[in-house]
Protein backbone atom coordinates (compact mmCIF):
# COMPACT_ATOMS: atom_id res chain seq x y z
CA UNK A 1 40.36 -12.73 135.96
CA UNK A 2 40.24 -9.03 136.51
CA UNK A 3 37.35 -6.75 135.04
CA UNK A 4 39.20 -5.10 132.18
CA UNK A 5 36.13 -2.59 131.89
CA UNK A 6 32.74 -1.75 134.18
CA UNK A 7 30.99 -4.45 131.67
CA UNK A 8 32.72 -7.15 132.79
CA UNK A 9 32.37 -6.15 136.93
CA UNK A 10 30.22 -8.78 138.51
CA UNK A 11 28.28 -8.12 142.15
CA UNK A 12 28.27 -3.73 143.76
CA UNK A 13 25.04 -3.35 141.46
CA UNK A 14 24.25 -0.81 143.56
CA UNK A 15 26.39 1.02 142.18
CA UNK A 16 27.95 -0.02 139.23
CA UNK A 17 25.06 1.03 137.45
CA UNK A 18 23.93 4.70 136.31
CA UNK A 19 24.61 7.43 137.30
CA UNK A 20 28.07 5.97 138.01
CA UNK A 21 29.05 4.43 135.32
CA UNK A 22 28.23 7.43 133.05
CA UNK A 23 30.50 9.57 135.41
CA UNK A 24 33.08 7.32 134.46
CA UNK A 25 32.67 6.68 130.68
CA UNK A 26 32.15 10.84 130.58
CA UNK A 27 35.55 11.65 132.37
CA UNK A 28 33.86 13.67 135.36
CA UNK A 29 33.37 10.53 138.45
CA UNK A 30 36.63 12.99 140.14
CA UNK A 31 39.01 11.08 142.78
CA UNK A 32 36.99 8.13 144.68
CA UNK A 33 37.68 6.40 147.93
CA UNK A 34 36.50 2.86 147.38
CA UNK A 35 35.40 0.99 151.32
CA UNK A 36 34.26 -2.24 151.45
CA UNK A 37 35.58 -5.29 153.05
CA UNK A 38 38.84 -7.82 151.64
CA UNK A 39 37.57 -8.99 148.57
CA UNK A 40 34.62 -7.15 147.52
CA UNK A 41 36.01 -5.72 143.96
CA UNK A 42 38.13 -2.63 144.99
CA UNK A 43 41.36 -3.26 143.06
CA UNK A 44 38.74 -4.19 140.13
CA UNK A 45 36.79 -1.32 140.02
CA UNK A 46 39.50 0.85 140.13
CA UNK A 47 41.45 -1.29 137.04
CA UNK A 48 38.09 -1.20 135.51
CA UNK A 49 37.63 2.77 135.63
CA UNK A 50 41.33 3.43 134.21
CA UNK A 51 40.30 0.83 131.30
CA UNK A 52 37.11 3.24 130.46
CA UNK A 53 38.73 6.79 131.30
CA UNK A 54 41.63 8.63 128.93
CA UNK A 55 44.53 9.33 131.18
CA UNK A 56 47.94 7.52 132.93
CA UNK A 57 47.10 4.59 135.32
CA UNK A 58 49.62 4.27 138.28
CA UNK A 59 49.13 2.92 141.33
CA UNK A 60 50.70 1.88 144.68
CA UNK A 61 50.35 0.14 147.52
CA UNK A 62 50.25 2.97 151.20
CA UNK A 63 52.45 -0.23 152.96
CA UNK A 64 55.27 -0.47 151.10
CA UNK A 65 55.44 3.58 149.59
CA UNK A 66 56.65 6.29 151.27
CA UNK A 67 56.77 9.96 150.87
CA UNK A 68 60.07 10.37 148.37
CA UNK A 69 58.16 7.63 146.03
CA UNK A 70 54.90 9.97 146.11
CA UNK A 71 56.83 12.64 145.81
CA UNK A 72 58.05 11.38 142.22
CA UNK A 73 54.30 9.99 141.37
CA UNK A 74 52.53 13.73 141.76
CA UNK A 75 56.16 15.52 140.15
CA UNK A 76 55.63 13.27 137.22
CA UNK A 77 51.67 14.15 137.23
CA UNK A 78 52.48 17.44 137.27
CA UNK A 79 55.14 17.13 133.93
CA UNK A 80 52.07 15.04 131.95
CA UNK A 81 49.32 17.74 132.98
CA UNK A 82 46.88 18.73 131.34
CA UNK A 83 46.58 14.50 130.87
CA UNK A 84 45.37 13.58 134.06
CA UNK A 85 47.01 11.32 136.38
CA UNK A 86 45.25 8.14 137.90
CA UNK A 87 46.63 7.21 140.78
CA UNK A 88 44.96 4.56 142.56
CA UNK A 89 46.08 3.47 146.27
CA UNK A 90 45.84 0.60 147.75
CA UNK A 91 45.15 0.59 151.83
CA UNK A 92 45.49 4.37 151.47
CA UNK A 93 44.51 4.64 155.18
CA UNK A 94 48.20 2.70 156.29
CA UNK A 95 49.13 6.67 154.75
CA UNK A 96 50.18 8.81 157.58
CA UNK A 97 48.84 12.61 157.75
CA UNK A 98 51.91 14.26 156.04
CA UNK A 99 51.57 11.69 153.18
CA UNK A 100 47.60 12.49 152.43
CA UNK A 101 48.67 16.03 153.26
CA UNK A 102 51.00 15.81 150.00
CA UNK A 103 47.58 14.38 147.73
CA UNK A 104 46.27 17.45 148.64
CA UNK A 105 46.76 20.17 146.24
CA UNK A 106 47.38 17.83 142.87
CA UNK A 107 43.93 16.55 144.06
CA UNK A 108 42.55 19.57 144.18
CA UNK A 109 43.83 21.08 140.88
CA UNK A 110 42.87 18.10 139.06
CA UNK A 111 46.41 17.11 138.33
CA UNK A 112 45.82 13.41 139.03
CA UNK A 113 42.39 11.75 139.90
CA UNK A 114 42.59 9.84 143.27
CA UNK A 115 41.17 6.43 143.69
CA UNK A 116 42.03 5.21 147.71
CA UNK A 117 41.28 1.79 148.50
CA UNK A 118 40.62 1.01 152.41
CA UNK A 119 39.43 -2.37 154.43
CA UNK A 120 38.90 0.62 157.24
CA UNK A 121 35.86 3.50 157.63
CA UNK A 122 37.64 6.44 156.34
CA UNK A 123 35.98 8.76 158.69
CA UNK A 124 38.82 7.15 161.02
CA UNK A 125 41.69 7.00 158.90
CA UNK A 126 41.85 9.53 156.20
CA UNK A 127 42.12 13.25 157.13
CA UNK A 128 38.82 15.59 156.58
CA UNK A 129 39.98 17.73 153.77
CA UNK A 130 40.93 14.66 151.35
CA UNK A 131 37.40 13.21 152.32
CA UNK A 132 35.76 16.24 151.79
CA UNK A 133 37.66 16.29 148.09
CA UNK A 134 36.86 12.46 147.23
CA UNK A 135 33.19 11.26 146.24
CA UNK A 136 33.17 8.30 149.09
CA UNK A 137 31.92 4.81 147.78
CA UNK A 138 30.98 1.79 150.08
CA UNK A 139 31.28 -1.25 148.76
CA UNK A 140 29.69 -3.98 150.43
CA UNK A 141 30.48 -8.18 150.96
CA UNK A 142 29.40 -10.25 147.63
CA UNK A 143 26.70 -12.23 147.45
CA UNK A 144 26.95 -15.86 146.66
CA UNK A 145 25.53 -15.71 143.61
CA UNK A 146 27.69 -13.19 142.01
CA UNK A 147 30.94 -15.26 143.43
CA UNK A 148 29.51 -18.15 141.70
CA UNK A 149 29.26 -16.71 138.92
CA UNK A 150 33.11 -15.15 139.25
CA UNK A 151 34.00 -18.60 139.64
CA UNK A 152 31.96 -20.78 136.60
CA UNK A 153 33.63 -17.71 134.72
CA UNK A 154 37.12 -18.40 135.70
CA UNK A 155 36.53 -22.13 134.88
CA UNK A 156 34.98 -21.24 131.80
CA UNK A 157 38.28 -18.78 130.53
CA UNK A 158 40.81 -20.81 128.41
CA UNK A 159 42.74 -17.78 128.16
CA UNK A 160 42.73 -15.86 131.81
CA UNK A 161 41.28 -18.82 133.81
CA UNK A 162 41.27 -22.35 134.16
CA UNK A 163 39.60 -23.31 131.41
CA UNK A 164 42.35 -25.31 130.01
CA UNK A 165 42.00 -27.55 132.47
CA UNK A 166 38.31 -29.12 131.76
CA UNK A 167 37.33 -29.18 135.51
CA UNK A 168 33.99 -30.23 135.69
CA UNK A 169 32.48 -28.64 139.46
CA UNK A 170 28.72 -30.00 140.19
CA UNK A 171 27.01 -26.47 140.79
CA UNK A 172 26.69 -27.43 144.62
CA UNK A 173 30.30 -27.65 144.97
CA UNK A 174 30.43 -23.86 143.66
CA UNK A 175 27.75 -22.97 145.72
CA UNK A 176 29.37 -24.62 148.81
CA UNK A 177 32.93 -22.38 147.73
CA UNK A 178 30.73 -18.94 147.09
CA UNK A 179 29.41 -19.40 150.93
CA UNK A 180 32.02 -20.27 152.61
CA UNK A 181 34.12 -17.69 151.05
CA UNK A 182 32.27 -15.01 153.02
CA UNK A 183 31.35 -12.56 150.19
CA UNK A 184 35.75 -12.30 149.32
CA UNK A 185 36.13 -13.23 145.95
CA UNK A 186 39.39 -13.37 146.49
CA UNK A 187 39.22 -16.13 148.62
CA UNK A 188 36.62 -18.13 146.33
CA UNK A 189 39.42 -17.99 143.67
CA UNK A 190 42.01 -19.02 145.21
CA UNK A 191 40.14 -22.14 146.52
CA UNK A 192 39.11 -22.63 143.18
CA UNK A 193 42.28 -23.00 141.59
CA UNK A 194 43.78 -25.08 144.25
CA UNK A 195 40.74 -27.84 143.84
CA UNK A 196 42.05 -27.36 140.15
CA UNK A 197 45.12 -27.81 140.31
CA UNK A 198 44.95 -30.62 142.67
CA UNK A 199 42.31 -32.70 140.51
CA UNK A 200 42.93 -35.12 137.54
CA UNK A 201 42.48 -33.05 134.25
CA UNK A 202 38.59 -33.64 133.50
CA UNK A 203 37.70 -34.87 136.53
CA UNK A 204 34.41 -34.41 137.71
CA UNK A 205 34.57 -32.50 141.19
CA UNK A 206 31.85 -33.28 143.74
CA UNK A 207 30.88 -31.18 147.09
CA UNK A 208 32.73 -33.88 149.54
CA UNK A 209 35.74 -33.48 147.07
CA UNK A 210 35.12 -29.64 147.34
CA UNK A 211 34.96 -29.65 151.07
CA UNK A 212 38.24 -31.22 151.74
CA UNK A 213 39.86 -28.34 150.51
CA UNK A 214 37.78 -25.52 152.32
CA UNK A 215 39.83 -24.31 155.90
CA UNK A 216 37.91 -23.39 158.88
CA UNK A 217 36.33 -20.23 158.42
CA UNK A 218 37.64 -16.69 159.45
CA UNK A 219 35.29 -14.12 160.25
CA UNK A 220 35.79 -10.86 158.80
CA UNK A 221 35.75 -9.41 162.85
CA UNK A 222 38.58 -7.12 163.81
CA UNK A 223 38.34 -5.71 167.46
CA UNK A 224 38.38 -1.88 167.89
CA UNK A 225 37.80 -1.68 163.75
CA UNK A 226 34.10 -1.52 161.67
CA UNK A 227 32.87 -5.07 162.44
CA UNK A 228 33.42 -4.66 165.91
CA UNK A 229 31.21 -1.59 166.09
CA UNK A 230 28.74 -2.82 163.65
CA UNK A 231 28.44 -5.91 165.03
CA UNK A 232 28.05 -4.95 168.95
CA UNK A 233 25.47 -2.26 166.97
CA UNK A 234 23.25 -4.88 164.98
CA UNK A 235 23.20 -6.72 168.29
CA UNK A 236 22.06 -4.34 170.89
CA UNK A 237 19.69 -3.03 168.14
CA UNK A 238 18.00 -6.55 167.76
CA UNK A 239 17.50 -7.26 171.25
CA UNK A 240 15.97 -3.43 171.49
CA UNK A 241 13.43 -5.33 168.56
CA UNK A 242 12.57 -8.53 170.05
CA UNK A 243 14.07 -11.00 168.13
CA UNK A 244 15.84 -13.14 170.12
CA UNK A 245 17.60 -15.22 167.07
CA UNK A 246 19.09 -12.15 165.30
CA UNK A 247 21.16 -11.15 168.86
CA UNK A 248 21.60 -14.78 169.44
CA UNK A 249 23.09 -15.10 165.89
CA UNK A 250 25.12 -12.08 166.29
CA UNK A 251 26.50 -12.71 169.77
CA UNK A 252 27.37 -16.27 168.42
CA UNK A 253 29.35 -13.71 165.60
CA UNK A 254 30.93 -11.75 168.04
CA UNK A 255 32.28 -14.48 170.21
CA UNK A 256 33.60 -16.51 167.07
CA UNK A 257 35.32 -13.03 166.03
CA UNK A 258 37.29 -13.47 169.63
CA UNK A 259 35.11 -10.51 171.09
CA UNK A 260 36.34 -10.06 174.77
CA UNK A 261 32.64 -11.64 176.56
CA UNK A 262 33.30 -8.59 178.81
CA UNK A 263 32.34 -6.07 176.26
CA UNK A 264 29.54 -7.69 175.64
CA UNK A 265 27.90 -8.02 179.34
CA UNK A 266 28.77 -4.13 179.20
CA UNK A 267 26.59 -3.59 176.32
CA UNK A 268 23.58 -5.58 178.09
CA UNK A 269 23.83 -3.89 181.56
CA UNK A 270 23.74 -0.60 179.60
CA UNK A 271 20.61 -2.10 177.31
CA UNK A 272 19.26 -3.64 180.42
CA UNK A 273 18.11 0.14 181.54
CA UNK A 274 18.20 2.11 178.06
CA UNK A 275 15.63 -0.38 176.31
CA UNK A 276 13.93 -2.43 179.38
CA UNK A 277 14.18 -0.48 182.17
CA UNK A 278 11.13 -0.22 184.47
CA UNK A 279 9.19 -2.68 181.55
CA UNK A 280 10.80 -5.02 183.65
CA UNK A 281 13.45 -4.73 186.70
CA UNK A 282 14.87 -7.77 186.70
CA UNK A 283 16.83 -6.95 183.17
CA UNK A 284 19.24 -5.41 185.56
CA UNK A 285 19.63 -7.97 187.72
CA UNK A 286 19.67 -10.88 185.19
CA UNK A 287 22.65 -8.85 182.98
CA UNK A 288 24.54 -8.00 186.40
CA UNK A 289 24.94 -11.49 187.06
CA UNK A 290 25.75 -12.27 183.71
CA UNK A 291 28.76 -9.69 184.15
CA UNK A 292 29.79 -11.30 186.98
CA UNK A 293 29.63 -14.24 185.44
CA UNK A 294 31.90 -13.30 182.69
CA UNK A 295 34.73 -12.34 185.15
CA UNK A 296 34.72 -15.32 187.44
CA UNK A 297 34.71 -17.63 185.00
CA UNK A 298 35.59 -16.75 181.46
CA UNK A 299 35.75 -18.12 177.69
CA UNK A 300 34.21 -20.98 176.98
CA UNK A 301 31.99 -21.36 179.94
CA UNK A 302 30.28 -18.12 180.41
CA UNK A 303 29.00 -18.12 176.95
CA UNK A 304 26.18 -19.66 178.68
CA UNK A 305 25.64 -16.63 180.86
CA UNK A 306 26.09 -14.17 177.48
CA UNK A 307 23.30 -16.55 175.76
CA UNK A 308 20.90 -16.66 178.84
CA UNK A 309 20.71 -13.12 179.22
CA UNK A 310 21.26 -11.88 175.47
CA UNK A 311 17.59 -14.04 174.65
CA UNK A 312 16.18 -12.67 177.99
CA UNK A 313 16.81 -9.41 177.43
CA UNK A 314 15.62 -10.11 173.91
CA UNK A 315 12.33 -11.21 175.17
CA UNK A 316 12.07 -8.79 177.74
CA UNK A 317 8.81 -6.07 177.47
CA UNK A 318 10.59 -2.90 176.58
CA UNK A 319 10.94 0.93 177.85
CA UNK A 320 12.91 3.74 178.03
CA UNK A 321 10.92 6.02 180.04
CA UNK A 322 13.86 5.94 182.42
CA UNK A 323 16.33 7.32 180.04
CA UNK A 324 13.85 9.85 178.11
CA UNK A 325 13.24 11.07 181.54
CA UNK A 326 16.69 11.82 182.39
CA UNK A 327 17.26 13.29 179.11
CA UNK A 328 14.43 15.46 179.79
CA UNK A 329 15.87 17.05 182.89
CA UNK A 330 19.08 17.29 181.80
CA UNK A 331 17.77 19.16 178.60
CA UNK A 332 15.90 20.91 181.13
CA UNK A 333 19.21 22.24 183.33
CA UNK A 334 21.45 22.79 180.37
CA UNK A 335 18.57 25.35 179.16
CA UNK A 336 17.19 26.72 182.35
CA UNK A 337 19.87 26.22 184.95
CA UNK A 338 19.82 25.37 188.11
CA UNK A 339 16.90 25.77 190.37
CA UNK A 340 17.96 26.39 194.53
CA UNK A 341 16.75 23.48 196.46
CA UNK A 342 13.67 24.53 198.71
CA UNK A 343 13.98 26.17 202.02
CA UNK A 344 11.78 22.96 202.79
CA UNK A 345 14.11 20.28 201.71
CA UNK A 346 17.44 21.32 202.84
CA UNK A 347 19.54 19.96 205.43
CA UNK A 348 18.62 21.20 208.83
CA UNK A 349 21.95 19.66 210.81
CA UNK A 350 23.88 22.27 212.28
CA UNK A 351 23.27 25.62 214.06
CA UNK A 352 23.28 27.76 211.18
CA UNK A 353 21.06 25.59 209.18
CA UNK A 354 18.61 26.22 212.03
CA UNK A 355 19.04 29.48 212.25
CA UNK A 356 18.08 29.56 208.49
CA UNK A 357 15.12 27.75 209.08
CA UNK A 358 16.15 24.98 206.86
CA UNK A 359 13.93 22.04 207.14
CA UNK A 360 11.21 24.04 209.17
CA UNK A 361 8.36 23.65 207.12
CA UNK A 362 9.20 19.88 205.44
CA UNK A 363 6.26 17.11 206.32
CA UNK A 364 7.36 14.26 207.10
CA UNK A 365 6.01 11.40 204.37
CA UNK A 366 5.22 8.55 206.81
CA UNK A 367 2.91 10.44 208.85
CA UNK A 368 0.37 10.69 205.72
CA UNK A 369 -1.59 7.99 204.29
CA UNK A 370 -0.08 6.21 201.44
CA UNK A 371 3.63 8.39 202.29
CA UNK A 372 1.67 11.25 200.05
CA UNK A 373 1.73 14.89 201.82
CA UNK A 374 0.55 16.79 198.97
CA UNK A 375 4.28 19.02 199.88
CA UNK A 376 6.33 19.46 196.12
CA UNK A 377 9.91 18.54 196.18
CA UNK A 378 11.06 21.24 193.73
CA UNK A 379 9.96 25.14 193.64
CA UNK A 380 8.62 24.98 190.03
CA UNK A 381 7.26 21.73 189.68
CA UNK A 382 7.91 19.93 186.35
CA UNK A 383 7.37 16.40 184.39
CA UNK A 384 9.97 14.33 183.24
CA UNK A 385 9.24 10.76 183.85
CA UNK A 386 6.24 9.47 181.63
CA UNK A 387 5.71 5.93 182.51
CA UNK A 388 4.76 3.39 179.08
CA UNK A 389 1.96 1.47 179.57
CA UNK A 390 3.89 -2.11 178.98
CA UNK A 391 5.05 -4.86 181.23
CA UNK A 392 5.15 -4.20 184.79
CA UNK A 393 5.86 -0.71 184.47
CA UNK A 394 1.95 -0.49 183.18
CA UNK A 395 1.31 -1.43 187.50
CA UNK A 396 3.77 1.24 188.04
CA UNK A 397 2.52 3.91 185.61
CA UNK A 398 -1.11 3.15 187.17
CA UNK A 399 0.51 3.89 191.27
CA UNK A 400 1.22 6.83 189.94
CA UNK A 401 -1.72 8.21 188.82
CA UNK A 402 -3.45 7.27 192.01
CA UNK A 403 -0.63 9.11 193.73
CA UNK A 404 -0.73 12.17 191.66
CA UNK A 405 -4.77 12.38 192.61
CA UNK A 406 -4.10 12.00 196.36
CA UNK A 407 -1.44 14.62 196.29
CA UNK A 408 -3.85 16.94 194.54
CA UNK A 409 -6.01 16.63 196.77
CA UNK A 410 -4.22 16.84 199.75
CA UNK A 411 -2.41 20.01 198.34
């Protein structure tokens, strides 16, 4: 049931449209790496480009070549030039550095036109200058609908399909294969045609019938890969926006995926001060315990502790004065340097430090009123810390001011 041109390529619309499609059908689209998850239409679009270009379709699969076999693909390319070459590549980022080294210069002269095909971000896997020759395309999971239309067109094809076979599917039973299949077409099909071929010729196929034959699901989650770093990303970034069901829903994905739960308590400890902070405290303490938590006891139980937290921190009034603040003065050093710590403030232990006078002139906080001398603690004073006016840090950004008036005045 593969596309045999861009015509028949269902779901990628955003794409598959102008202006690439007429960079295809024109001869100048150039070598492509196709990204996008099991499933999505790689393999297709790539079958569907050689059908609409004029040149010499080969491809191969980066597990099972190796460099004599590419060798003989780009010495071949090189005999049928000026007809150019299409060599697409399946996995191309299982391809070592010496093997996309070898792409290199065939790429370049336009002796064959490269179409890579990778599960993985590229930016990882494939070296810079074949990126930097390749027009990258993501592709992205399919939507139910277009896998439900893949499969009524499957059982509709007498020829390529199953339509031979007169199954009958009620259109929730499609609908209940499309979403379970996780946007992988592949997947859908392949369930498909074993209801099919399991089913009395003609029989009408129902969603309880359908649902017998659908596995438990497998979540496209590979630790230390995209989805893990997406994922742990689309989290921390909800909780950061106050909704509370998108990081519940995505911790819930993470911890199906087989995410270690200690990651995750990292993640909120670091969010507890980046995005709460001084809004309110006891983010720090509340994710701290939830760490500790996750080593004493472990998977399953301290998914309790990663839920509690996750939808307090989600609720939590946010800041990040804290962190702008350090960034500030860090900015500040990396630019300015250094400033010597005044005569005032330094350590007075020791003989020497006497003789220096170190400590000579400092006043004591607790013998003023509210522990405010009106003495500054750094030889050009500066501002770094600007306090938001939300949660309790609004009390705090309020002491503050009261305590930048008094030490005015008392200057």
């Amino acid at each position: 049931m593969r596309p045999r041109c861009l015509d028949e390529v269902i779901g990628q619309g955003a794409i598959m449209g102008s202006p690439f499609v007429d960079l295809v059908r024109n001869g100048t689209l150039g070598s492509i790496i196709l990204y996008g998850p099991p499933g999505s239409g790689k393999t297709s679009i790539a079958e569907a480009i050689a059908g609409e270009e004029n040149g010499y379709f080969t491809k191969i699969n980066a597990v099972l070549s190796n460099v004599s076999e590419l060798r003989e693909i780009l010495k071949a390319a090189q005999g049928r030039f000026p007809l150019r070459t299409i060599l697409f590549i399946d996995e191309i980022h299982r391809f070592n550095k010496s093997q996309q080294d070898l792409l290199l210069p065939d790429v370049e002269a336009g002796v064959i036109q490269l179409i890579g095909a990778t599960t993985h971000n590229p930016g990882f896997y494939v070296i810079n200058p074949l990126l930097s020759r390749c027009r990258l395309i993501e592709l992205e999971p399919l939507p139910n609908e277009a896998i439900t239309t893949i499969l009524q067109n499957a059982l509709g094809d007498k020829e390529r399909g199953l339509g031979a076979m007169r199954c009958t599917f009620e259109s929730d039973a499609l609908a209940l294969i499309a979403e379970q299949s996780n946007g992988d077409s592949r997947k859908a099909l392949n369930v498909l045609e074993s209801i099919a071929l399991n089913t009395p010729t003609g029989a009408p196929i129902t969603v309880e019938h359908a649902g017998k034959f659908l596995f438990k699901q497998q979540l496209a989650y590979d630790a230390d890969e995209d989805e893990h770093y997406n994922t742990i990303s689309a989290y921390i970034k909800s909780i950061r926006g106050c909704d509370p069901d998108a990081a519940i829903y995505w911790l819930a994905v993470m911890l199906e995926g087989g995410e270690d739960p200690r990651f995750i308590a990292r993640r909120l400890l670091i969010a507890a001060s980046e995005d709460i902070g001084l809004a309110d405290s006891r983010a720090i303490l509340v994710t701290n315990a939830c760490f500790d938590a996750c080593e004493r006891l472990g998977l399953p139980e301290c998914r309790l502790s990663l839920a509690h937290a996750t939808v307090f921190c989600a609720l939590a009034p946010k800041s990040n004065s804290a962190y702008l603040a350090l960034e500030a003065a860090t900015a500040f050093i990396k630019r300015h340097g250094k400033e010597a710590v005044p005569v005032w403030l330094r350590d007075a232990h020791g003989t020497a430090s006497k003789k220096l006078q170190h400590g000579k002139y400092y006043q004591y906080s607790h013998d003023f009123e509210r522990n405010i001398s009106g003495q500054e603690y750094m030889l050009t004073p500066k501002e770094f810390y600007i306090p938001k006016e939300i949660g309790a840090e609004k009390i705090l950004a309020e002491r503050l001011r009261n305590w930048k008036n008094l030490k005015a005045n008392r200057k």
